[in-house]
N, C-alpha and C. Protein backbone atom coordinates (compact mmCIF):
# COMPACT_ATOMS: atom_id res chain seq x y z
N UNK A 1 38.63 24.03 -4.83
CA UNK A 1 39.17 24.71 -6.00
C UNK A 1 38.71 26.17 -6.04
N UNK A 2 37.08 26.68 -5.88
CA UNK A 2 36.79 27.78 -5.24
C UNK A 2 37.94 29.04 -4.51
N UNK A 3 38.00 27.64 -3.61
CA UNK A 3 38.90 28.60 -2.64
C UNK A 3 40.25 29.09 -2.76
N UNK A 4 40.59 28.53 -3.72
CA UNK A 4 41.73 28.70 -4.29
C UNK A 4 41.94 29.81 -5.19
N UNK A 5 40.96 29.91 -6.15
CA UNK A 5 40.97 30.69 -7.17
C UNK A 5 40.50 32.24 -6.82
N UNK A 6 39.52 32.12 -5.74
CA UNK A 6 39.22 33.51 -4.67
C UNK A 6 40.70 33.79 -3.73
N UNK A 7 40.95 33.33 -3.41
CA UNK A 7 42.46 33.56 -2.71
C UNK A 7 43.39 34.33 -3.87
N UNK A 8 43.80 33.27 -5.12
CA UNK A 8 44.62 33.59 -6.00
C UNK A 8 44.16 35.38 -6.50
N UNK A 9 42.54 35.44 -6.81
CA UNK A 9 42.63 36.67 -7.27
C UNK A 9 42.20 38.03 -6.20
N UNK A 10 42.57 37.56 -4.56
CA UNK A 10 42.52 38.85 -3.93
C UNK A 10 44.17 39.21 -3.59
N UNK A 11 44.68 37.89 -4.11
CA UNK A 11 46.05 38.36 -4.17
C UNK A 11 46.47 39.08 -4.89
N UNK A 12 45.79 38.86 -6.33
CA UNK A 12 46.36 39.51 -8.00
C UNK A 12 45.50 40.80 -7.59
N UNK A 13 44.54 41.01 -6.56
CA UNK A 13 43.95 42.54 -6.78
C UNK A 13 44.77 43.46 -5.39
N UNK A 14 45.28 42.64 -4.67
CA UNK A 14 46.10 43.28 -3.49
C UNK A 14 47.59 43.78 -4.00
N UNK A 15 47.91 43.19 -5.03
CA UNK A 15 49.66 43.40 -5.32
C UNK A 15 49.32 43.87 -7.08
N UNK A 16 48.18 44.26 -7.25
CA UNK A 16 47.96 45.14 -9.18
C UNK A 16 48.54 44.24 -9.92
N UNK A 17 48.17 42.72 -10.06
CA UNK A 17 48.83 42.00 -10.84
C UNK A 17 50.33 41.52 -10.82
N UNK A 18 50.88 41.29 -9.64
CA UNK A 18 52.21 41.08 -9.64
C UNK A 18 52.44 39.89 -9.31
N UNK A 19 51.27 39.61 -8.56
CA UNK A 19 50.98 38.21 -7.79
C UNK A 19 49.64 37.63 -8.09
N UNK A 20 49.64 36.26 -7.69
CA UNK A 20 48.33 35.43 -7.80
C UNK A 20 47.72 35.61 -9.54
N UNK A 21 46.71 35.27 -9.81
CA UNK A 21 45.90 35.41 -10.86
C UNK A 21 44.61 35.74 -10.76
N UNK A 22 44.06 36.64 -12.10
CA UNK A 22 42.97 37.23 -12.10
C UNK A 22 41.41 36.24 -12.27
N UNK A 23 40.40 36.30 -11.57
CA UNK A 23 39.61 34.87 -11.39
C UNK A 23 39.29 35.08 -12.56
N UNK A 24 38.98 33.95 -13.61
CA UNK A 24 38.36 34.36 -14.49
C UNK A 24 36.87 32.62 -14.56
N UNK A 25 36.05 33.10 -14.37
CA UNK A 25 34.80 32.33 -13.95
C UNK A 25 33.61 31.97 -15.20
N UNK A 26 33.91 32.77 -16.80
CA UNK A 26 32.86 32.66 -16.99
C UNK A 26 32.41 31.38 -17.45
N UNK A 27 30.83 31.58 -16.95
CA UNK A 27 30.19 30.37 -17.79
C UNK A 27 30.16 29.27 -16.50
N UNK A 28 30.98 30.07 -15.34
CA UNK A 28 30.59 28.75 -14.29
C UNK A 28 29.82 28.55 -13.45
N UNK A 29 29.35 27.44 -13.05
CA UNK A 29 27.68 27.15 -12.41
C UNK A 29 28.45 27.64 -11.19
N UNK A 30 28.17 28.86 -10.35
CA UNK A 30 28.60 28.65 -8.98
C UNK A 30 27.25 28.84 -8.06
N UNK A 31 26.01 28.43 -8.44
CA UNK A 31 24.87 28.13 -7.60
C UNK A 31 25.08 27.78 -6.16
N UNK A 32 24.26 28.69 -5.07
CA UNK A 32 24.35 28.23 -3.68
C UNK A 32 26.03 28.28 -3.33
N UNK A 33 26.77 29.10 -4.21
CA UNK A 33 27.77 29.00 -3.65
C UNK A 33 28.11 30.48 -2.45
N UNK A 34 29.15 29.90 -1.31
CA UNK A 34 29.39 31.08 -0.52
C UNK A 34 30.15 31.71 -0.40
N UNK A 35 30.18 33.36 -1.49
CA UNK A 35 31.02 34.01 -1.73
C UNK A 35 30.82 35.22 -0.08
N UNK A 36 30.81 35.02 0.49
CA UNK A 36 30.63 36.28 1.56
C UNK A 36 31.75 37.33 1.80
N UNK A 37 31.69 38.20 1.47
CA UNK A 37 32.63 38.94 1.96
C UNK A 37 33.89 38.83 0.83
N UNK A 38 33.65 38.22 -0.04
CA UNK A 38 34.63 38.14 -1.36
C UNK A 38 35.42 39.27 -2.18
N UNK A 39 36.01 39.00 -2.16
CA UNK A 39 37.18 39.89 -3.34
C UNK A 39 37.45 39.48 -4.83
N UNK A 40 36.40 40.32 -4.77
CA UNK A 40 35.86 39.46 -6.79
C UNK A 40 36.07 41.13 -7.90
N UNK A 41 36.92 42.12 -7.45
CA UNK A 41 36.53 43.49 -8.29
C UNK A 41 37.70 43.00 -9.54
N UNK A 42 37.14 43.59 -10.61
CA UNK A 42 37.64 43.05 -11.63
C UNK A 42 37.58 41.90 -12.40
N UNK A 43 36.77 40.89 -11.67
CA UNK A 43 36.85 39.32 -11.84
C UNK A 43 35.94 38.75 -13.35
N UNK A 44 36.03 38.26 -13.85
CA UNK A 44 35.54 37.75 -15.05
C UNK A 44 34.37 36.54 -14.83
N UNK A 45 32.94 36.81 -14.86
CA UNK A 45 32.02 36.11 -14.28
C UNK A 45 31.15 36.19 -15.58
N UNK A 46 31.28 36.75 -16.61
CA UNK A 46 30.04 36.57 -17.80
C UNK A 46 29.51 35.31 -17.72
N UNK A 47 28.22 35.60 -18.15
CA UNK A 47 27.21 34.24 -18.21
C UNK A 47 27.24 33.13 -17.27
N UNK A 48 28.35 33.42 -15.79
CA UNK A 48 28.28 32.70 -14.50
C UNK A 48 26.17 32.60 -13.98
N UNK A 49 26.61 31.20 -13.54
CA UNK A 49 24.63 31.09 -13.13
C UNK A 49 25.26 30.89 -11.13
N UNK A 50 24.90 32.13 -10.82
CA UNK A 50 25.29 32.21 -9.25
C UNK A 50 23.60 32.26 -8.68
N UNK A 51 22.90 31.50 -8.94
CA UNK A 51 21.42 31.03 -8.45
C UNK A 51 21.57 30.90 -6.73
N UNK A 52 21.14 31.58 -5.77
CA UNK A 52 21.31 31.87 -4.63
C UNK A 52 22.33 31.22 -4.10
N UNK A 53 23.69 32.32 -4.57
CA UNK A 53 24.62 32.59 -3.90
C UNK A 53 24.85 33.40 -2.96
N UNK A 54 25.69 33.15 -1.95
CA UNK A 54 26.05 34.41 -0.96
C UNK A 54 26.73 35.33 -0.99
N UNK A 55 26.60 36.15 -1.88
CA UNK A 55 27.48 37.44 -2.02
C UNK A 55 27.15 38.47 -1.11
N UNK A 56 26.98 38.23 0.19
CA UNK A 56 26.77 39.68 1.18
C UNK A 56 28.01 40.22 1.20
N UNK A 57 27.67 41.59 1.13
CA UNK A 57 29.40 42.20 1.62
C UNK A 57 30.62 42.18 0.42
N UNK A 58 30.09 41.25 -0.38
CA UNK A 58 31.05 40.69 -1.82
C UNK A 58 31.94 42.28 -1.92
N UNK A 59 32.87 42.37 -2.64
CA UNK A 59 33.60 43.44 -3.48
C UNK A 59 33.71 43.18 -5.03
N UNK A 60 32.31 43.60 -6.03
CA UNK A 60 32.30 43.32 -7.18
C UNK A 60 32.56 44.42 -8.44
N UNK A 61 33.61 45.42 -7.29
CA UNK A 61 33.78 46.86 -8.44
C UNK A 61 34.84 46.33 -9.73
N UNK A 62 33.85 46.59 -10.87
CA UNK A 62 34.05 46.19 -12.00
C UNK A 62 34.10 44.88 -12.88
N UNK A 63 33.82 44.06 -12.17
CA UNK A 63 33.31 42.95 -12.74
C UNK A 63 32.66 42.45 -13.54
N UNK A 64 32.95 41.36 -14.38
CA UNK A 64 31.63 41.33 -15.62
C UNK A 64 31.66 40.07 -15.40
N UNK A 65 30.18 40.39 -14.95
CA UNK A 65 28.83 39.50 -15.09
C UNK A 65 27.88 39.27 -15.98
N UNK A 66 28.31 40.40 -17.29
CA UNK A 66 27.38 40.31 -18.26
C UNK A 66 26.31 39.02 -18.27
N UNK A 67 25.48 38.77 -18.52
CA UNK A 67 24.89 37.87 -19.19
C UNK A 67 24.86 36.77 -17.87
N UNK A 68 24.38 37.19 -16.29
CA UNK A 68 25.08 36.30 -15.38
C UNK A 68 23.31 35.95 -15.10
N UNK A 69 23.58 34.85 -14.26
CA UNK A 69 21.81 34.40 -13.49
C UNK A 69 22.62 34.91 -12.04
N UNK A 70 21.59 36.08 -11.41
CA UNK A 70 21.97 36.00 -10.01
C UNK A 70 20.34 35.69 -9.28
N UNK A 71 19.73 34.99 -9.68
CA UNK A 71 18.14 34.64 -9.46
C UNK A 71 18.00 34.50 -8.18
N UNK A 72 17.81 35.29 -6.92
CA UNK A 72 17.77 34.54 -5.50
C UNK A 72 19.22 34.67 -5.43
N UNK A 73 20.23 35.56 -5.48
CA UNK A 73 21.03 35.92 -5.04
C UNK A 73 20.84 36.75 -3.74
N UNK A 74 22.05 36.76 -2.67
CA UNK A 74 22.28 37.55 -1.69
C UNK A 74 23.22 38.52 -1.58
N UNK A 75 22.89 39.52 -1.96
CA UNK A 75 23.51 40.91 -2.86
C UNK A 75 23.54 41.56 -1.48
N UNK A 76 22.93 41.74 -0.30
CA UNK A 76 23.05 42.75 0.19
C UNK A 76 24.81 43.17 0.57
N UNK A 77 24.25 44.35 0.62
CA UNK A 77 25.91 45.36 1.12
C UNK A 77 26.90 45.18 0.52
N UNK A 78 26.59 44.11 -1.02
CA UNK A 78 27.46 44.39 -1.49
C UNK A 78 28.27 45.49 -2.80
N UNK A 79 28.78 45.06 -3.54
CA UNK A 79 29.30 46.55 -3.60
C UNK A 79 30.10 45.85 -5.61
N UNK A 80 29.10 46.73 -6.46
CA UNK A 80 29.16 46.18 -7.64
C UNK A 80 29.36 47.39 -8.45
N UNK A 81 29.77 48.59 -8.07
CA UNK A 81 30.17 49.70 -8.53
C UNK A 81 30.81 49.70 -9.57
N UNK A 82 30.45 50.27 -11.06
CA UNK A 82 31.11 49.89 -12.67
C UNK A 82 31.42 48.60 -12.89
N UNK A 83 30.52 47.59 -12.05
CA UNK A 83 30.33 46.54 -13.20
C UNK A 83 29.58 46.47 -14.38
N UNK A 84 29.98 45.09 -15.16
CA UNK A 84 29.34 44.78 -16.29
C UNK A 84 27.93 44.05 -16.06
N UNK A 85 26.65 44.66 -15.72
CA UNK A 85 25.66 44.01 -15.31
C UNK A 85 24.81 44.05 -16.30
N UNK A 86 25.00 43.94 -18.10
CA UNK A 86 24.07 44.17 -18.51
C UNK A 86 23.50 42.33 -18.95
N UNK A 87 22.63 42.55 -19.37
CA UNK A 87 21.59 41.43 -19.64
C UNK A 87 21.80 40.38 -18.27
N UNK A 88 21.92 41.15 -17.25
CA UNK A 88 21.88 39.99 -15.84
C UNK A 88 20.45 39.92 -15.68
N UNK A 89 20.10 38.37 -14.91
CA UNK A 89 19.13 38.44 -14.42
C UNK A 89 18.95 38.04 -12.62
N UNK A 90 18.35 39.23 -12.29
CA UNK A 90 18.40 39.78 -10.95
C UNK A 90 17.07 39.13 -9.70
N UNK A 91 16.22 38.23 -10.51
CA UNK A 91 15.13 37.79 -10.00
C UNK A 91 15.28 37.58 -8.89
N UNK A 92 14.48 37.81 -7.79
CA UNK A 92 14.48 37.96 -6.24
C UNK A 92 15.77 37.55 -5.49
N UNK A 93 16.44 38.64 -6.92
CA UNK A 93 17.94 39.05 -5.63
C UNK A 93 17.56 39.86 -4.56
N UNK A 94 18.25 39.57 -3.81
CA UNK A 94 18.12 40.87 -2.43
C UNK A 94 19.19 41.96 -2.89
N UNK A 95 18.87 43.09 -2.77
CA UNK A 95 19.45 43.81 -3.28
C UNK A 95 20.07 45.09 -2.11
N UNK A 96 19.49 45.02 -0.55
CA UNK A 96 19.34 46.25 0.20
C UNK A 96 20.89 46.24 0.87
N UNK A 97 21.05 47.87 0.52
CA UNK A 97 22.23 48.52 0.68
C UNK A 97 23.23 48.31 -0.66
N UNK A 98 23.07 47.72 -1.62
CA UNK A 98 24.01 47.16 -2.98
C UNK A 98 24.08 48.09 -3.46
N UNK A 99 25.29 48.91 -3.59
CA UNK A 99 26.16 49.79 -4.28
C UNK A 99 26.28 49.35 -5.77
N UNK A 100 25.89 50.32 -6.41
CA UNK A 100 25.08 49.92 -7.96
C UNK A 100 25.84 51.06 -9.03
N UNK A 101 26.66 52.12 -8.21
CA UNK A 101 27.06 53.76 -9.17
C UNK A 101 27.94 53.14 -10.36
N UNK A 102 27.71 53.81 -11.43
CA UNK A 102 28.33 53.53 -12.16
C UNK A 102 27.91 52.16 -13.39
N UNK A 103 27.22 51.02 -12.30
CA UNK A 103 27.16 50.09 -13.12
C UNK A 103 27.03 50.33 -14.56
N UNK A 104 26.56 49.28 -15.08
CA UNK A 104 26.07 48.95 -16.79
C UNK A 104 24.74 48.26 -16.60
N UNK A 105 23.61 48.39 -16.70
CA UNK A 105 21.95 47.54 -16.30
C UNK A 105 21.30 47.47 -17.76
N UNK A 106 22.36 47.68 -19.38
CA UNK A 106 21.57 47.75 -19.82
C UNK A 106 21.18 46.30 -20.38
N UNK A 107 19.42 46.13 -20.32
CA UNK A 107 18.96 44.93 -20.81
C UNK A 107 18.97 44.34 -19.47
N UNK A 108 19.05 44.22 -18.40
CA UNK A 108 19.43 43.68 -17.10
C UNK A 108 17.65 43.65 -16.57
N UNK A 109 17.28 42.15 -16.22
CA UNK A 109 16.06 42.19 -15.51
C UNK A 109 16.05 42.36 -14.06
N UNK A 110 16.08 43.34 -13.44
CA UNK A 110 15.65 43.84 -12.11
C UNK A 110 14.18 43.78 -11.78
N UNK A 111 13.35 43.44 -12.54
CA UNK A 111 12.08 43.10 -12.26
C UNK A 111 11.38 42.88 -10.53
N UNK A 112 11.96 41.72 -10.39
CA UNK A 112 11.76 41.14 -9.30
C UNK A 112 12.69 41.11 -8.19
N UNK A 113 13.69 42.22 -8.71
CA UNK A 113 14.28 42.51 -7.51
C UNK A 113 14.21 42.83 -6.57
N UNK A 114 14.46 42.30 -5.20
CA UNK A 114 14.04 43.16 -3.32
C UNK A 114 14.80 43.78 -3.00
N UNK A 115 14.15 44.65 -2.47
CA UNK A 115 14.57 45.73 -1.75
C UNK A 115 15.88 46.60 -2.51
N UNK A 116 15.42 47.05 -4.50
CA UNK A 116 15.96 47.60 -4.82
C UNK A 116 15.21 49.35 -4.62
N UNK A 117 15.96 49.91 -4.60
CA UNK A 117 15.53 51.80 -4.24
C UNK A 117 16.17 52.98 -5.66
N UNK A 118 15.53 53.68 -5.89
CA UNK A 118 15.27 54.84 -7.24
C UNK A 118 16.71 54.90 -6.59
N UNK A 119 17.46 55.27 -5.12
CA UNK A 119 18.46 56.10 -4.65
C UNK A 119 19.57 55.43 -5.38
N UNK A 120 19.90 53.50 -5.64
CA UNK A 120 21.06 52.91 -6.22
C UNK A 120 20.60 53.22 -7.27
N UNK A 121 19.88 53.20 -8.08
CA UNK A 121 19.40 53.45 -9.51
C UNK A 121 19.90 54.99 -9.85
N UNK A 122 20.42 56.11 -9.34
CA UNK A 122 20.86 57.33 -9.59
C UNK A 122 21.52 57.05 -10.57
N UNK A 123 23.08 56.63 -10.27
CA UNK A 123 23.97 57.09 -11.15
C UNK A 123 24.67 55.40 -11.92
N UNK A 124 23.39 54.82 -12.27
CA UNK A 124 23.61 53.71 -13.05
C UNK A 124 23.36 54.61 -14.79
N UNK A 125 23.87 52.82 -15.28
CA UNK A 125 23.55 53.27 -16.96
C UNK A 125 22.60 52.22 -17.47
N UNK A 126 21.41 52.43 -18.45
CA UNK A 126 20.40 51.71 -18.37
C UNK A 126 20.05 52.07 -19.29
N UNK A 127 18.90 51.34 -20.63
CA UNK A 127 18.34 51.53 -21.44
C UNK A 127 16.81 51.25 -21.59
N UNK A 128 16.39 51.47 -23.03
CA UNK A 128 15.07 50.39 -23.19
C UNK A 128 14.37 49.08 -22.51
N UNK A 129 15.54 48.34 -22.78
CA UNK A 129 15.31 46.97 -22.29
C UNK A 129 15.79 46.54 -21.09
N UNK A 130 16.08 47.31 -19.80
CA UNK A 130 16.47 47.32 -18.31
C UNK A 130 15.04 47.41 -17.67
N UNK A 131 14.79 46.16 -17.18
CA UNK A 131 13.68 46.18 -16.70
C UNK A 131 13.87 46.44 -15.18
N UNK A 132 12.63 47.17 -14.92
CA UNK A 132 12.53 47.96 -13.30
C UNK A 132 11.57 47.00 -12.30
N UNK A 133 11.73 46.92 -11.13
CA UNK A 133 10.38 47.01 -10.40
C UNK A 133 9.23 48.06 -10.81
N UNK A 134 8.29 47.83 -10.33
CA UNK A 134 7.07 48.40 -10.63
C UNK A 134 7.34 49.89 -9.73
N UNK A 135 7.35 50.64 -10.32
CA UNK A 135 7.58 52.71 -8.87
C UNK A 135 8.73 52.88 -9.29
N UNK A 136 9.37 52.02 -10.04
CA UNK A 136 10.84 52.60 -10.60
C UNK A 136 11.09 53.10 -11.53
């Protein structure tokens, strides 16, 4: 069913809505699931619990994840540019090379995030309650 609904919405993001449908995920357990290389920009993931999933390589420009568990996620290289990442929790996501510009982090625990760098943190948006690694 996964596979279906990732198909359906790289179709709806390949043809601007003319075709397929837009994923809309929230609230779903997709734990240990293997998104690699996915076509998820735009996709509707609030309060999704993706607890070490494979998102290497993912395409997550603009997506909301608000309120998502990516705990032990596999983020690298992927690419989350003006998503909705606020109140996510990021706990020993891997984070190296993850295209971050633009995001939303506010309230978002990055705490225990690996191999996050000040350099993706530039041109994010972040508040009070966006928690950092420790040098950040």
């Amino acid at each position: 069913m996964l596979e279906k609904i990732l198909e359906d919405h790289a179709l709806w993001f390949r043809t601007k809505g003319r075709e397929g449908d837009r994923a809309i995920l929230n609230g779903v357990d997709l734990s240990l699931a293997v998104l690699k290389d996915a076509c998820l920009v735009e996709a509707e993931l609030m309060g999704a619990r993706l607890n070490d999933a494979d998102l290497r390589g993912a395409d997550l420009r603009g997506a909301n994840l608000q309120d998502a568990i990516l705990a032990g996620a596999q983020l690298q290289n992927a690419n989350l540019e003006e998503a909705d990442l606020m109140m996510t929790n990021f706990k020993g996501a891997q984070l190296k090379g993850t295209r971050l510009g633009g995001a939303y982090l506010h309230g978002a625990d990055l705490s225990q995030a690996v191999d996050l760098t000040a350099e993706q943190l530039k041109e994010t948006y972040s508040d009070e309650n966006t928690q950092l690694p420790p040098g950040l």
